[in-house]
Protein backbone atom coordinates (compact mmCIF):
# COMPACT_ATOMS: atom_id res chain seq x y z
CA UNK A 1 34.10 142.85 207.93
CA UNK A 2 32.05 145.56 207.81
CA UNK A 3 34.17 148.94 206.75
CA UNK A 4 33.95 152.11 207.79
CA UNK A 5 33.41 155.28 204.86
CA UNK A 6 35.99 158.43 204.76
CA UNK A 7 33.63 160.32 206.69
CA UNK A 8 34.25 158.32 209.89
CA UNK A 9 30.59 156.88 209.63
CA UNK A 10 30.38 153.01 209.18
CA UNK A 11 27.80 153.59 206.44
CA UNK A 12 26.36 156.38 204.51
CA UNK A 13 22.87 155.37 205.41
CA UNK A 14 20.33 158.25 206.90
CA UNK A 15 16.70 157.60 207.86
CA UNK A 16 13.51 158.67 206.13
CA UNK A 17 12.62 161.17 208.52
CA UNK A 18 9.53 162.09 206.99
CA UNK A 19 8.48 158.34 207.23
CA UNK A 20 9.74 158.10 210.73
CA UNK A 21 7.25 161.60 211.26
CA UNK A 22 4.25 159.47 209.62
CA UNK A 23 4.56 156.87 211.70
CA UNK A 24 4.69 158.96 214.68
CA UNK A 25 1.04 160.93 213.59
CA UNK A 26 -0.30 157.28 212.19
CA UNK A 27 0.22 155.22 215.56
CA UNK A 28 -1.35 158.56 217.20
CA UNK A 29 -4.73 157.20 215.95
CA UNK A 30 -4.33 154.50 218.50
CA UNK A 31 -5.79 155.63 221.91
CA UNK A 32 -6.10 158.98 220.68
CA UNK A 33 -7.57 161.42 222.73
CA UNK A 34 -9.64 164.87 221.93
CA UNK A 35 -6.57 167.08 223.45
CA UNK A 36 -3.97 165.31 221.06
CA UNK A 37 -2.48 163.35 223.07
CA UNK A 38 -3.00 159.38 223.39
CA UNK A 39 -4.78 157.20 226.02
CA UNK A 40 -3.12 153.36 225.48
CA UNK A 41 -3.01 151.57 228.56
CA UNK A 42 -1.15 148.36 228.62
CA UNK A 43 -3.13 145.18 227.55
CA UNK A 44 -6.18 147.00 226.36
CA UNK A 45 -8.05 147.20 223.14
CA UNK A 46 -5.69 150.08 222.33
CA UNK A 47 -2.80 148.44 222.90
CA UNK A 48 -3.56 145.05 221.17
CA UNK A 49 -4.42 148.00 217.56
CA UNK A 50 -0.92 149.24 217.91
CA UNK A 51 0.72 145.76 218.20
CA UNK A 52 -0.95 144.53 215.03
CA UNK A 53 0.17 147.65 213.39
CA UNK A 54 3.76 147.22 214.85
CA UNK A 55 3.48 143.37 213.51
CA UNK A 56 2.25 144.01 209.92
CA UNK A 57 4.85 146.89 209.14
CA UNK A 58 7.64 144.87 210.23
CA UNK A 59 6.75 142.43 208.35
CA UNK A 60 6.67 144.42 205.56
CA UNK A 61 10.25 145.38 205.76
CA UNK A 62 11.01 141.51 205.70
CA UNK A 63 11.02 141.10 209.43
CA UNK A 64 10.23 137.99 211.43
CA UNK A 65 7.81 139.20 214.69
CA UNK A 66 7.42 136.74 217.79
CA UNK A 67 6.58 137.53 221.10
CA UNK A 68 7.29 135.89 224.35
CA UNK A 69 5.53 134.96 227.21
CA UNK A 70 5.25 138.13 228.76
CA UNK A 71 4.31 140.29 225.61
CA UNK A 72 6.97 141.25 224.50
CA UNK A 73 7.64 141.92 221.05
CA UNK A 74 10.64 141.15 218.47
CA UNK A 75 11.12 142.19 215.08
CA UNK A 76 13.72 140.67 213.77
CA UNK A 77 15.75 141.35 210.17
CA UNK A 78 18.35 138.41 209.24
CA UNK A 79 21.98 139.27 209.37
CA UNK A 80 25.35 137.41 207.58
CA UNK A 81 25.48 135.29 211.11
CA UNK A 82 22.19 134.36 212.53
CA UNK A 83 23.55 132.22 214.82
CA UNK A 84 24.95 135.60 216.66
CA UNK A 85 22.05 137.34 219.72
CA UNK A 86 21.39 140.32 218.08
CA UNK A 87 22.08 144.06 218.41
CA UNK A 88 18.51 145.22 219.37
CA UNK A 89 16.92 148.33 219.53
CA UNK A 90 13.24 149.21 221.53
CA UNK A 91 11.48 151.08 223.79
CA UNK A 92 7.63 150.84 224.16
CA UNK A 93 3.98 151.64 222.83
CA UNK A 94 1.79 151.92 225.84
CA UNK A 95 0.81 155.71 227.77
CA UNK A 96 0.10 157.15 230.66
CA UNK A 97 -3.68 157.79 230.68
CA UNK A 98 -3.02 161.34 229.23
CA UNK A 99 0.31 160.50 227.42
CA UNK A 100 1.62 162.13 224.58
CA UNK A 101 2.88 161.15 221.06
CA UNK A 102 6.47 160.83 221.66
CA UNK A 103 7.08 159.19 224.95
CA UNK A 104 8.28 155.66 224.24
CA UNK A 105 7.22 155.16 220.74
CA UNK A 106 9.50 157.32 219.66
CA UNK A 107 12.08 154.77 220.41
CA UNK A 108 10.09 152.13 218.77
CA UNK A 109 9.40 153.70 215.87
CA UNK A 110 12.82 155.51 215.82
CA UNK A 111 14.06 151.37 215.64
CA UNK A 112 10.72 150.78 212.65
CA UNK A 113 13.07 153.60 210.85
CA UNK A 114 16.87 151.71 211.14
CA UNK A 115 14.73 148.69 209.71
CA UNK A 116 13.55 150.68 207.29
CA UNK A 117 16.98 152.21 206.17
CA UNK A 118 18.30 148.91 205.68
CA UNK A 119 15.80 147.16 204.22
CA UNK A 120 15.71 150.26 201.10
CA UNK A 121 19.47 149.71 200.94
CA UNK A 122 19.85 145.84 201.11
CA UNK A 123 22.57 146.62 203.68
CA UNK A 124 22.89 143.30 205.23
CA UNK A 125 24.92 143.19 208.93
CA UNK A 126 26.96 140.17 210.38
CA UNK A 127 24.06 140.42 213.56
CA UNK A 128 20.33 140.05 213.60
CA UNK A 129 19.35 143.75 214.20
CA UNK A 130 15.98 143.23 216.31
CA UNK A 131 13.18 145.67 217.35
CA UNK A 132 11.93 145.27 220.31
CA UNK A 133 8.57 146.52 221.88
CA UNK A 134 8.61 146.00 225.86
CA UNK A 135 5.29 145.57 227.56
CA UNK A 136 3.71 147.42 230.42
CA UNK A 137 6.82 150.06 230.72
CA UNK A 138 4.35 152.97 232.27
CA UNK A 139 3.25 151.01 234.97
CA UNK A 140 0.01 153.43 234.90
CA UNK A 141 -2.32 150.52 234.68
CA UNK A 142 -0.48 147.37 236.29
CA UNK A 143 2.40 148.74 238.93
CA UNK A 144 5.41 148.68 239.05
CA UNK A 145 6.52 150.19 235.76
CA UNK A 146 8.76 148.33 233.30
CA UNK A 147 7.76 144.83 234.64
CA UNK A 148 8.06 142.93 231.31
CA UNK A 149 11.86 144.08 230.90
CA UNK A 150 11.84 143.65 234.75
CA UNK A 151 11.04 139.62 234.22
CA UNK A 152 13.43 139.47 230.75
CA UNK A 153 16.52 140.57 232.70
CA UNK A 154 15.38 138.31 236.19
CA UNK A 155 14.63 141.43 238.62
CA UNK A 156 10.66 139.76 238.78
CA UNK A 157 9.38 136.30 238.62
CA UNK A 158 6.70 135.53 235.51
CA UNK A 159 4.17 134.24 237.63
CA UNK A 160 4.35 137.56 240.36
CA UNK A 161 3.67 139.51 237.22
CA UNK A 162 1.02 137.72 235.84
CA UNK A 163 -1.09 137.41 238.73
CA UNK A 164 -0.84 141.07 238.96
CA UNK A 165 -3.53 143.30 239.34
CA UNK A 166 -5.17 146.25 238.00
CA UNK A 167 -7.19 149.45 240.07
CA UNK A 168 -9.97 147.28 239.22
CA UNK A 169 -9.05 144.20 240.07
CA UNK A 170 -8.63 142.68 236.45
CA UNK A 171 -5.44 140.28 236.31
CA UNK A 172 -2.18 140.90 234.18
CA UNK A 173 -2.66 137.38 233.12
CA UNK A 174 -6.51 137.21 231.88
CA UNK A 175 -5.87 140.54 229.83
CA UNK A 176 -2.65 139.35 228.08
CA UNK A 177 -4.50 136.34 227.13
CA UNK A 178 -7.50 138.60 225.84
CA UNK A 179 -5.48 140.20 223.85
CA UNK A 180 -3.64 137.41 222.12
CA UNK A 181 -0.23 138.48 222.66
CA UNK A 182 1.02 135.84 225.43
CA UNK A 183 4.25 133.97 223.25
CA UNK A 184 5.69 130.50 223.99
CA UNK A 185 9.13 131.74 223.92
CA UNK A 186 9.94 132.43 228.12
CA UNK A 187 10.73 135.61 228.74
CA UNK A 188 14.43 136.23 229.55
CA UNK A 189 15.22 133.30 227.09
CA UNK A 190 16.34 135.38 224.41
CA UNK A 191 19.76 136.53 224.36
CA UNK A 192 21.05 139.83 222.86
CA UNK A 193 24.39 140.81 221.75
CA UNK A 194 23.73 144.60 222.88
CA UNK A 195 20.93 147.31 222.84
CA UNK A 196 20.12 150.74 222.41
CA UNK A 197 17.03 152.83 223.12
CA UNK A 198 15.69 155.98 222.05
CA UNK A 199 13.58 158.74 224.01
CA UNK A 200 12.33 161.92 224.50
CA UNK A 201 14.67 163.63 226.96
CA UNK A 202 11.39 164.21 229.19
CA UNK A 203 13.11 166.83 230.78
CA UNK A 204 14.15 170.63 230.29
CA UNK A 205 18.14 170.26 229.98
CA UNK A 206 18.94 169.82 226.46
CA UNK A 207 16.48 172.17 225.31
CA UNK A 208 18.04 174.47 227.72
CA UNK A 209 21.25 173.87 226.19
CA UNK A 210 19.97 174.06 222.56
CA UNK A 211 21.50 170.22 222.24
CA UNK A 212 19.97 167.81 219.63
CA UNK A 213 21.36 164.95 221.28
CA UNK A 214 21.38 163.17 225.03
CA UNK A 215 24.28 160.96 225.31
CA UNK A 216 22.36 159.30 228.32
CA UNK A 217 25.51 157.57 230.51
CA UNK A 218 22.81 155.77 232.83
CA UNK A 219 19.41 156.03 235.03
CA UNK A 220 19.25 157.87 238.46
CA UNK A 221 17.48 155.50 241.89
CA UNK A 222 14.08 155.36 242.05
CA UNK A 223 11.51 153.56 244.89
CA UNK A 224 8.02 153.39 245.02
CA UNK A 225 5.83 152.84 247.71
CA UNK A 226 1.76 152.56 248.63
CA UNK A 227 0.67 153.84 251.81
CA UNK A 228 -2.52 153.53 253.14
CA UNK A 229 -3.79 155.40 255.92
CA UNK A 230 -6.41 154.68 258.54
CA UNK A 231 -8.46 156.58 260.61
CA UNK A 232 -12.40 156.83 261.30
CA UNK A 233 -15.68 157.77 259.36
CA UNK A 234 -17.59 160.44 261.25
CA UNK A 235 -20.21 162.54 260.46
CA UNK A 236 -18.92 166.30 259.16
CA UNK A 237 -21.07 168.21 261.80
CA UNK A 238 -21.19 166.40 264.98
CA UNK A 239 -17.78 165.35 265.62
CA UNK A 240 -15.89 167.67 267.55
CA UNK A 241 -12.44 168.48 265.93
CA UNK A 242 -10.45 166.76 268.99
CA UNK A 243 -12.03 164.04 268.60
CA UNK A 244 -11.22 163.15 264.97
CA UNK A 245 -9.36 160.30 263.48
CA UNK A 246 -8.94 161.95 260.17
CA UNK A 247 -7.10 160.30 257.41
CA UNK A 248 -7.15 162.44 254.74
CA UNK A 249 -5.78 165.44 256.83
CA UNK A 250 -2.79 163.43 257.77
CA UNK A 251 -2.54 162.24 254.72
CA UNK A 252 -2.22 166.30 253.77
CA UNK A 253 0.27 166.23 256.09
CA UNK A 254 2.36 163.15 254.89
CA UNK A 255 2.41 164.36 251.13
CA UNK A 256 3.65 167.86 252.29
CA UNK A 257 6.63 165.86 254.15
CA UNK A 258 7.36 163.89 251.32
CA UNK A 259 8.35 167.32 249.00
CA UNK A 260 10.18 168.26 251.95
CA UNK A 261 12.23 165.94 252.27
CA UNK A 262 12.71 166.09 248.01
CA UNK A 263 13.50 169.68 249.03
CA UNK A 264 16.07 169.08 251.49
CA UNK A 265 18.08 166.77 248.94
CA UNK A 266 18.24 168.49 246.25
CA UNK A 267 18.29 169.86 243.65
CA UNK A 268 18.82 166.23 241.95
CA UNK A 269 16.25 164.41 244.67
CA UNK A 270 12.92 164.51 243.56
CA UNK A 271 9.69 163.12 245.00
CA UNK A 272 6.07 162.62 244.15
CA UNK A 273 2.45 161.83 244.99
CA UNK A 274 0.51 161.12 241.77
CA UNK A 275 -2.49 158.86 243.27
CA UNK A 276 -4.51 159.30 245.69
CA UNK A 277 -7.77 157.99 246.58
CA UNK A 278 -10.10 159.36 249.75
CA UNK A 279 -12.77 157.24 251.23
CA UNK A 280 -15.57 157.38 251.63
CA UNK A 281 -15.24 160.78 249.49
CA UNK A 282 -18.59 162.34 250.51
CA UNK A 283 -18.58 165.93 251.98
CA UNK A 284 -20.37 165.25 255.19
CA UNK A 285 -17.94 162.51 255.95
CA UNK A 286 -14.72 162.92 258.02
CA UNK A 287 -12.52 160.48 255.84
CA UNK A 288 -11.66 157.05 257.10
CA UNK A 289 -9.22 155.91 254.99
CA UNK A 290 -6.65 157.16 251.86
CA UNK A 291 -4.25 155.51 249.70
CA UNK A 292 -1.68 156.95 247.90
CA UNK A 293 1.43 156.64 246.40
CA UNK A 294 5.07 157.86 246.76
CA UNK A 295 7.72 158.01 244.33
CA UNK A 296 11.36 159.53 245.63
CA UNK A 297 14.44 159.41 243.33
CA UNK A 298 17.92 160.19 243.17
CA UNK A 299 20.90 159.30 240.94
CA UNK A 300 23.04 158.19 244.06
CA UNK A 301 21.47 155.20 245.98
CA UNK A 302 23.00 156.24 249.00
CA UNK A 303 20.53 159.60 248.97
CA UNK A 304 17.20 157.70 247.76
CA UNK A 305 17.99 155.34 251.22
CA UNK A 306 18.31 158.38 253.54
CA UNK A 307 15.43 160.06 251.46
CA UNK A 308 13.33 156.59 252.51
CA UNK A 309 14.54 156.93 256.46
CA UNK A 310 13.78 160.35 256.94
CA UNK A 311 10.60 159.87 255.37
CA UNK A 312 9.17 156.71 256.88
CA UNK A 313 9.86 158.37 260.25
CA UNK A 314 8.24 161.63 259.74
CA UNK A 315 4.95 159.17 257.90
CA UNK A 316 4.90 157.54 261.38
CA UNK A 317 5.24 160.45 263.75
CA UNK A 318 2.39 162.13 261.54
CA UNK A 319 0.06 159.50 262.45
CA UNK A 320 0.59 159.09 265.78
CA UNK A 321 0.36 162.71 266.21
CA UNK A 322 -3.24 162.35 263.99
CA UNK A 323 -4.56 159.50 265.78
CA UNK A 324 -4.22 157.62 262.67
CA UNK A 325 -3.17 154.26 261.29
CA UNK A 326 -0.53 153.94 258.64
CA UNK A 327 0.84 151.02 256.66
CA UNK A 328 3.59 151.56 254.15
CA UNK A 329 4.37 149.34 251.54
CA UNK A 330 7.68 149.15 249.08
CA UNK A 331 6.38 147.45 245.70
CA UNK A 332 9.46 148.93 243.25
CA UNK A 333 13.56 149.27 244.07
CA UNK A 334 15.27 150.18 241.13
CA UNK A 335 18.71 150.88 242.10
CA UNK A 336 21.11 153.23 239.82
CA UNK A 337 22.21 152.00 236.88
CA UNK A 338 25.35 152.87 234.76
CA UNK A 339 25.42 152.33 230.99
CA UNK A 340 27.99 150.16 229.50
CA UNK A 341 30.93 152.79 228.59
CA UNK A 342 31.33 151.16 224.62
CA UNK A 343 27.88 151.65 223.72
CA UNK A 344 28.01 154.84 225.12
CA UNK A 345 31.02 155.98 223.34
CA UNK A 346 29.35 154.48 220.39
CA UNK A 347 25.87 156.99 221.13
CA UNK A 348 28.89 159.60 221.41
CA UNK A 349 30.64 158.96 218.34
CA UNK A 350 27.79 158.83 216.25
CA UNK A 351 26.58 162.19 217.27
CA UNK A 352 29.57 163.70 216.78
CA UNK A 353 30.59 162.08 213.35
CA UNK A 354 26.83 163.66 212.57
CA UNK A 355 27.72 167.11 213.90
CA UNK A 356 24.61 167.39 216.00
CA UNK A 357 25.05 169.57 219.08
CA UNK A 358 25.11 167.01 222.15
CA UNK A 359 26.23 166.72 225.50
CA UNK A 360 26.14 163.38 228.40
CA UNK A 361 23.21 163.09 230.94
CA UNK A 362 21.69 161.24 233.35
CA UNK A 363 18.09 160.16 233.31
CA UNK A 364 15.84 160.79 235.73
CA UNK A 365 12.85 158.71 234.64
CA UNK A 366 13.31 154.92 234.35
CA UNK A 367 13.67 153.32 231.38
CA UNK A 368 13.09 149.75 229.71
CA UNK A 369 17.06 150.03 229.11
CA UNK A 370 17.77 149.94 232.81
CA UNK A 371 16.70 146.37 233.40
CA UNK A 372 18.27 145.09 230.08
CA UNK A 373 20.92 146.83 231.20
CA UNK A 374 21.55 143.73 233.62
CA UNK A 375 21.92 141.18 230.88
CA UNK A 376 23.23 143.26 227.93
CA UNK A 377 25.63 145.86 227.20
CA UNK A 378 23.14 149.03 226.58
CA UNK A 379 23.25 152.77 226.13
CA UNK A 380 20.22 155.46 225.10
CA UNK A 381 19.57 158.34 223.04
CA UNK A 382 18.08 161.45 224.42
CA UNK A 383 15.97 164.40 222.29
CA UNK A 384 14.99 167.60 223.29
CA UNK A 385 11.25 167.90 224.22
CA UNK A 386 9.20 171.28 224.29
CA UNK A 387 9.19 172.62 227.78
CA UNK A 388 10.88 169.09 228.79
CA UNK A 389 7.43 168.05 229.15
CA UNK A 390 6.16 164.56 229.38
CA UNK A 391 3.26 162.27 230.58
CA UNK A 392 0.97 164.95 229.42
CA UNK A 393 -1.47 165.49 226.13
CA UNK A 394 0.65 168.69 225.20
CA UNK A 395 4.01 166.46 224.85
CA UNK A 396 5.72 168.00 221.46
CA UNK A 397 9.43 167.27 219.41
CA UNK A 398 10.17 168.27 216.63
CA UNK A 399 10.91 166.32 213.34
CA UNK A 400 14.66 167.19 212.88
CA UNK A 401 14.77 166.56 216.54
CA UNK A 402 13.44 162.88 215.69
CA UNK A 403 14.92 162.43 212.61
CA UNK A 404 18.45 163.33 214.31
CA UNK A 405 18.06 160.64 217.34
CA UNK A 406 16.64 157.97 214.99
CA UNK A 407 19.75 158.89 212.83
CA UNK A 408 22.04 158.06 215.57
CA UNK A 409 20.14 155.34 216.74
CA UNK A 410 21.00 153.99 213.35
CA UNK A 411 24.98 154.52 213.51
CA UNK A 412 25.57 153.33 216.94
CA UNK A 413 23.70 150.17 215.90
CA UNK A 414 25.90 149.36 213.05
CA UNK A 415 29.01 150.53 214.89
CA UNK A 416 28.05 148.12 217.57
CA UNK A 417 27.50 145.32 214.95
CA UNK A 418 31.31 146.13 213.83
CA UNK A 419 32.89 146.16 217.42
CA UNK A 420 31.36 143.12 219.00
CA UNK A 421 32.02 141.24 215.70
CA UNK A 422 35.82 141.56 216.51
CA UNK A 423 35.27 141.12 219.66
CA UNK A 424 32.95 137.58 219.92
């Protein structure tokens, strides 16, 4: 049995922050773009760099790395009882098209740092402790986000995904193949004892606060939707205005209602338009047709339902009112979740024993951790970012900010290898 030190720590191991900061500036180089931030969409060139590098430095650190059949990746370090699922940790290493340097791979890398700990110190644990890299989390290139987490905990089927398709019409399938990466092992057939994931808050309320740690206690609704609106081509100068089927003017119309009706929920709803595409997108044409999307969320599902009700009925009104067309189409439900209250107390614990400044919160982007969530007990670890600003090249942490999360990443790992050994 693993024991615990006077200091109320189960071990008296810290990370090598500096390391952890390397790493961070090193996997940068990856999909790096001129503004500093990175440009690693899932299943591309980029991506398939930053798994080899994730492969051979695990390794390195005496790791075994597999992946399954939907990408995903495991690093795994041998405990006392390999026989026992192990306690995992992960996040993921693809971007948004102008992503930063923290969002996601911090938690990776934050895990590549526990490893690391343990592996200098020959601290052995009764689990497996496992890193874990999840593929496609963004959802930037192939929609919805978190897909491959999706499939491991059951929420999607394996084939849906794989015949999935890009902007561009490449398939899911063809580019996992091109990039080597598609395991035997099928994905959800790979059982874990418990899991924790690390992350840039991605949000303004612990820097607020002057916090160094987010207890996070679970993930707020979200639903996404594609709408695609119909009216007529016609030439700019000779159709009167009456006369006009215009789609991208309703569409105007349809965005405005959906921060409305964000506005009218608040101040936890949120929603957002981030694509949109006009056709024929000349400027002599009346526009015919535009597809967007819509993304409302809410930490009560009750809200994000009303939010969808209200919303759908003003989209229809719109068009009829604009002599339009519109088709609305739900491709992503992610209902609330609600971390498992040990490995939160755990998350808790650990930053306390530390003495970092924290406080408990609620995230409002979705996470890898929400699906595993379904099949595991999991919790995550929040750290201040500047401005709380993510998805963008000008994402910034700072080192003792990374250092510190990776640091509790670390102790709620081992105490959860000492409370579910008494408890299996």
């Amino acid at each position: 049995m693993v024991q615990k030190t006077n200091s109320g720590k189960i071990s008296n191991l810290c990370v090598d922050g500096q390391a952890l900061w390397t790493d961070l500036m090193e996997t940068a180089r990856f999909g790096g773009t001129a503004k500093g931030g990175i440009k690693r969409l899932t299943l591309t060139q980029e991506d398939k760099q930053v798994r080899d590098w994730f492969m051979q430095t695990c390794e390195a650190l005496g790791c075994t790395v597999s992946h399954d059949s939907m990408g995903n990746l495991f690093a795994r370090r041998a405990g006392q009882d390999n026989t026992l699922p192990p306690i995992s940790m992960g996040s993921h290493l693809d971007t948004q098209p102008t992503g930063g340097k923290f969002d996601g791979i911090l938690g990776v890398l934050g895990g590549l740092s526990v490893l690391r700990a343990l592996h200098k110190s020959g601290y052995v644990t009764r689990h497996p402790i496992e890193l874990i890299n999840w593929t496609n989390e963004e959802g930037s290139r192939f929609s919805p986000p978190m897909m491959c987490s999706g499939v491991f905990a059951g929420v999607f089927t394996e084939e849906e995904v794989l015949e999935k398709r890009d902007r561009a019409g490449i398939r899911f399938g063809d580019e996992l193949d091109a990039i080597g990466y598609r395991g035997v092992e099928k994905c959800g057939e790979h059982p874990l004892t418990a899991y924790f994931e690390l992350h840039i808050e991605q949000g303004p309320i612990l820097e607020a606060e002057e916090k160094t740690i987010g207890i996070v206690t679970g993930i707020q609704g979200a639903r996404w939707y594609e709408v695609t609106v119909r009216g007529k081509d016609a030439h700019a100068g000779s159709t009167p205005m009456p006369l006009r089927h215009d789609a991208l003017l309703a569409s105007a119309k349809m965005i405005q209602a959906v921060s409305a009706v964000a506005v009218k929920y608040g101040p936890s709803a949120v929603g957002t338009v981030g694509l949109l595409e006009n056709r024929p997108n000349s400027s002599n044409v009346v526009p015919g047709e535009v597809f967007f999307t819509i993304d409302i969320r809410d930490p009560d599902d009750s809200v994000v339902l009303k939010m969808e009700h209200e919303l759908l009925t003003q989209l229809q009104q719109i068009a009829t009112d604009g002599a339009v067309t519109t088709d609305v189409i739900q491709i992503w439900d992610a209902p609330a979740v609600h971390f498992d209250k040990e490995c939160v107390n755990m998350v808790e614990q650990a930053a306390a024993e530390a003495q970092y400044p924290a406080r408990r919160i609620v995230s409002g982007p979705g996470h890898d951790a929400g699906y595993v969530a379904r099949v595991a007990p999991t919790a995550m670890i929040f750290v201040p970012c500047k401005d709380g600003l993510s998805h963008n090249e000008e994402e910034s942490i700072t080192n003792p900010h990374a250092e510190a999360g990776a640091n509790v990443l670390l102790e709620a790992v081992l105490k959860a290898d000492q409370f579910f050994s008494v408890t299996e």
